[in-house]
Structure formats: structure tokens, C-alpha cells
Protein backbone atom coordinates (compact mmCIF):
# COMPACT_ATOMS: atom_id res chain seq x y z
CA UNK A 1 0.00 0.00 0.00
CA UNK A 2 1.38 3.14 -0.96
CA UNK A 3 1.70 6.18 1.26
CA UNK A 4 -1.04 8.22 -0.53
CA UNK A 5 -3.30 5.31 -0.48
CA UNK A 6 -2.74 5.07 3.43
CA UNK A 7 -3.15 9.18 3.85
CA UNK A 8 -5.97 8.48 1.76
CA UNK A 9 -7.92 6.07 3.84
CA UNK A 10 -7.17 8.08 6.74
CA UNK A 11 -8.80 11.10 5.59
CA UNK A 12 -11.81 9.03 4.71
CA UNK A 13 -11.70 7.43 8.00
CA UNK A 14 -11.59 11.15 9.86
CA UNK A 15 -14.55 12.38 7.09
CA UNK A 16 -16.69 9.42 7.90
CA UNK A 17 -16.02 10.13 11.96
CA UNK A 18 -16.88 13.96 11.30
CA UNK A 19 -20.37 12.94 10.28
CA UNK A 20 -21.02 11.31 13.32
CA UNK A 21 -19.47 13.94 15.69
CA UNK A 22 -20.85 16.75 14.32
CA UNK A 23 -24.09 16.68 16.56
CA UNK A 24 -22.23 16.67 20.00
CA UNK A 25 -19.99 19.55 18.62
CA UNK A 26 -19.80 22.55 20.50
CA UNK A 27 -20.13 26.18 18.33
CA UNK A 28 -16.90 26.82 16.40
CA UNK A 29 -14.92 29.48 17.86
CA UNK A 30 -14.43 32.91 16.90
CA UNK A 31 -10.81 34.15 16.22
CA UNK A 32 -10.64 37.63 18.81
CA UNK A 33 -7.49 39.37 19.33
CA UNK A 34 -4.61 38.40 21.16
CA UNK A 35 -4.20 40.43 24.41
CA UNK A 36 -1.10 42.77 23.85
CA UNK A 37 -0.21 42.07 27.81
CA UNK A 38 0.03 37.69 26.97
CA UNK A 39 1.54 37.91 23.35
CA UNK A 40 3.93 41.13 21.66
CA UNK A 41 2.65 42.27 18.52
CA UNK A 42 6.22 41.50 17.04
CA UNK A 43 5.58 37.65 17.81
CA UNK A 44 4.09 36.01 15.15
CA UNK A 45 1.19 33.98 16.28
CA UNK A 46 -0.74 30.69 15.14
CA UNK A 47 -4.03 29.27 16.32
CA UNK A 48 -3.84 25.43 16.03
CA UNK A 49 -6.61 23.44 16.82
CA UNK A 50 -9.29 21.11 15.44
CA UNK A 51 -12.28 21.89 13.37
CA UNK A 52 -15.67 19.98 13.65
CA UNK A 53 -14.57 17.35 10.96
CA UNK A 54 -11.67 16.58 13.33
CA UNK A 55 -8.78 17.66 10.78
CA UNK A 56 -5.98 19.59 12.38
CA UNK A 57 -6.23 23.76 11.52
CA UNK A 58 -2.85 25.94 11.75
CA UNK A 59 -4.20 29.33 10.94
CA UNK A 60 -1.97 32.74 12.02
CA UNK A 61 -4.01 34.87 13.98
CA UNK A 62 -3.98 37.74 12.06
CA UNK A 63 -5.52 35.75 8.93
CA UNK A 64 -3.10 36.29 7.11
CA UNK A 65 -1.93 32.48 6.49
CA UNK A 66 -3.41 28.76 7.22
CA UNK A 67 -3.83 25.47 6.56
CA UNK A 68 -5.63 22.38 7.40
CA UNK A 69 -3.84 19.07 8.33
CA UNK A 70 -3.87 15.46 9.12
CA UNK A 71 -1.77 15.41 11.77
CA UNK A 72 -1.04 17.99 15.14
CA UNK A 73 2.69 17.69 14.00
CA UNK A 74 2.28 18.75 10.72
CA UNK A 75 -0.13 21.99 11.77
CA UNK A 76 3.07 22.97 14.40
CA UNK A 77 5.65 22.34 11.37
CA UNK A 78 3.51 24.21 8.98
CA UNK A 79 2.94 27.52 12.04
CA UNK A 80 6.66 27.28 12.70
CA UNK A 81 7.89 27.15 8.93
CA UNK A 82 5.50 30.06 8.35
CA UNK A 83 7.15 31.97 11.23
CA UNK A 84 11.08 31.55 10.17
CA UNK A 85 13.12 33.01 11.07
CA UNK A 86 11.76 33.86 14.37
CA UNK A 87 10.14 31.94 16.59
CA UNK A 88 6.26 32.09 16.35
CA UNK A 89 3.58 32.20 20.16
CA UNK A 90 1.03 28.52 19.48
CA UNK A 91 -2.22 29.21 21.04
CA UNK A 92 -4.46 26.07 21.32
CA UNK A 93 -8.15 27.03 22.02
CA UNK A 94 -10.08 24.31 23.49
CA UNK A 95 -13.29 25.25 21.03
CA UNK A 96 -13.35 24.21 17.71
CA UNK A 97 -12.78 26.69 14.99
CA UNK A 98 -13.03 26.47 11.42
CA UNK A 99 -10.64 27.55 8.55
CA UNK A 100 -11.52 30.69 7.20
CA UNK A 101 -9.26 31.63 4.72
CA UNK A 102 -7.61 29.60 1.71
CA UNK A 103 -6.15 26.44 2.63
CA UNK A 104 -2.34 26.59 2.02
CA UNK A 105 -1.51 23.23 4.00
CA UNK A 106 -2.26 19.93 2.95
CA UNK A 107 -3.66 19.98 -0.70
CA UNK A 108 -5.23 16.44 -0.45
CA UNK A 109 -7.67 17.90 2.54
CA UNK A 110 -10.02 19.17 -0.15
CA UNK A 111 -10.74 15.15 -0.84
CA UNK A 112 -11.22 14.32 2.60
CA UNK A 113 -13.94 17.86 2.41
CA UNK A 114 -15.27 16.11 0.01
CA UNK A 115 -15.62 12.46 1.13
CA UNK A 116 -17.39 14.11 3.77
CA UNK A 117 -20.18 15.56 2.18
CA UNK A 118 -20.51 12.50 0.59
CA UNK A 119 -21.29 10.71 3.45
CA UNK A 120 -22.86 13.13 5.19
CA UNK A 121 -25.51 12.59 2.49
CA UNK A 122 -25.40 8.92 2.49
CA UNK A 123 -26.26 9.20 6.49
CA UNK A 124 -28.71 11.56 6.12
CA UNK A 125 -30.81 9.76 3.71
């Protein structure tokens, strides 16, 4: 099995577990300012956190870059890359919150979007 086919199957696996978590979800959160007194303006700063279909979202928190992600790894990769060559502040909310800018992390995560739907309708019917 090759490694697409595996990353594949996963992101089935997490769209097919989104449908059925999606009614005990909690509102999404909403992205607020930083407070100036926890993290300097001059700090680059990422949200990272899950959304309600349970895919990993790196997103700075200034909107002006994000991504979604398979893994937690990849999400603190992608916020640190992002950040170079400083250092960047990682705030993990505890809500969920939802990508809401263009996707510039994992390109295969509009499939998994999509597998999603699709079975989203398949339940519902």
C-alpha cells in the first residue's frame, strides 16, 4: 500500500467520523485578538486546533496564512515554517474553529472535504 493510499484512507476514515461527531460539537470558535499584555505584537502567532470534521487547523491569527492538516505535527511544522526566522507564540483554544481563509496546507484535505459531504448525504438519507 502506498503512502497516498494510506493518507488516503485516513482522511476518509476522519470524514466518515466527522459525520457522526458533528451533533455533540460545540459552536466553532471565533478568532478575537490576542491580548497585547500575553503575546507582543512582534511575535508572530498561530491558532492550532481542530475543526468539527476533526482535521488539524494551523491558521496565524492575524488571517493572514493557514492550513488544514492530518496530523497535530504537521499543523506545528507548517505555524513554525511560516514563522522563520523567528520563533512564532502557538495558542491552542479548546473550542473548535473552522478555517476561514484559503487552505495553504495539505492539498489532499479538499478530498477528505469532500468524502465528507458525501457521506454526510449517504447518512442523512
Amino acid at each position: 500500500m502506498t503512502l497516498q493510499m494510506c493518507e488516503e484512507a485516513a482522511m476518509a476514515a476522519i470524514a466518515l467520523q466527522a459525520t457522526h461527531r458533528q451533533t455533540r460539537q460545540a459552536p466553532a470558535a471565533e478568532f478575537k485578538p490576542l491580548d497585547p499584555d500575553v503575546v507582543s505584537a512582534s511575535i508572530p502567532a498561530f491558532f492550532i486546533g481542530r475543526n468539527k470534521a476533526g482535521l488539524w487547523v494551523a491558521r496565524e491569527a492575524r488571517g493572514r496564512i493557514g492550513g488544514l492538516f492530518l496530523f497535530k505535527k504537521s499543523a506545528v511544522d507548517f505555524a513554525n515554517r511560516q514563522s522563520k526566522p523567528s520563533r512564532c507564540a502557538l495558542v491552542f483554544p479548546t473550542e473548535t474553529f473552522e478555517l476561514d481563509i484559503e487552505n495553504r496546507g495539505n492539498p489532499l484535505i479538499v478530498l477528505a472535504e469532500g468524502a465528507r459531504r458525501l457521506f454526510a448525504r449517504l447518512a442523512a438519507r
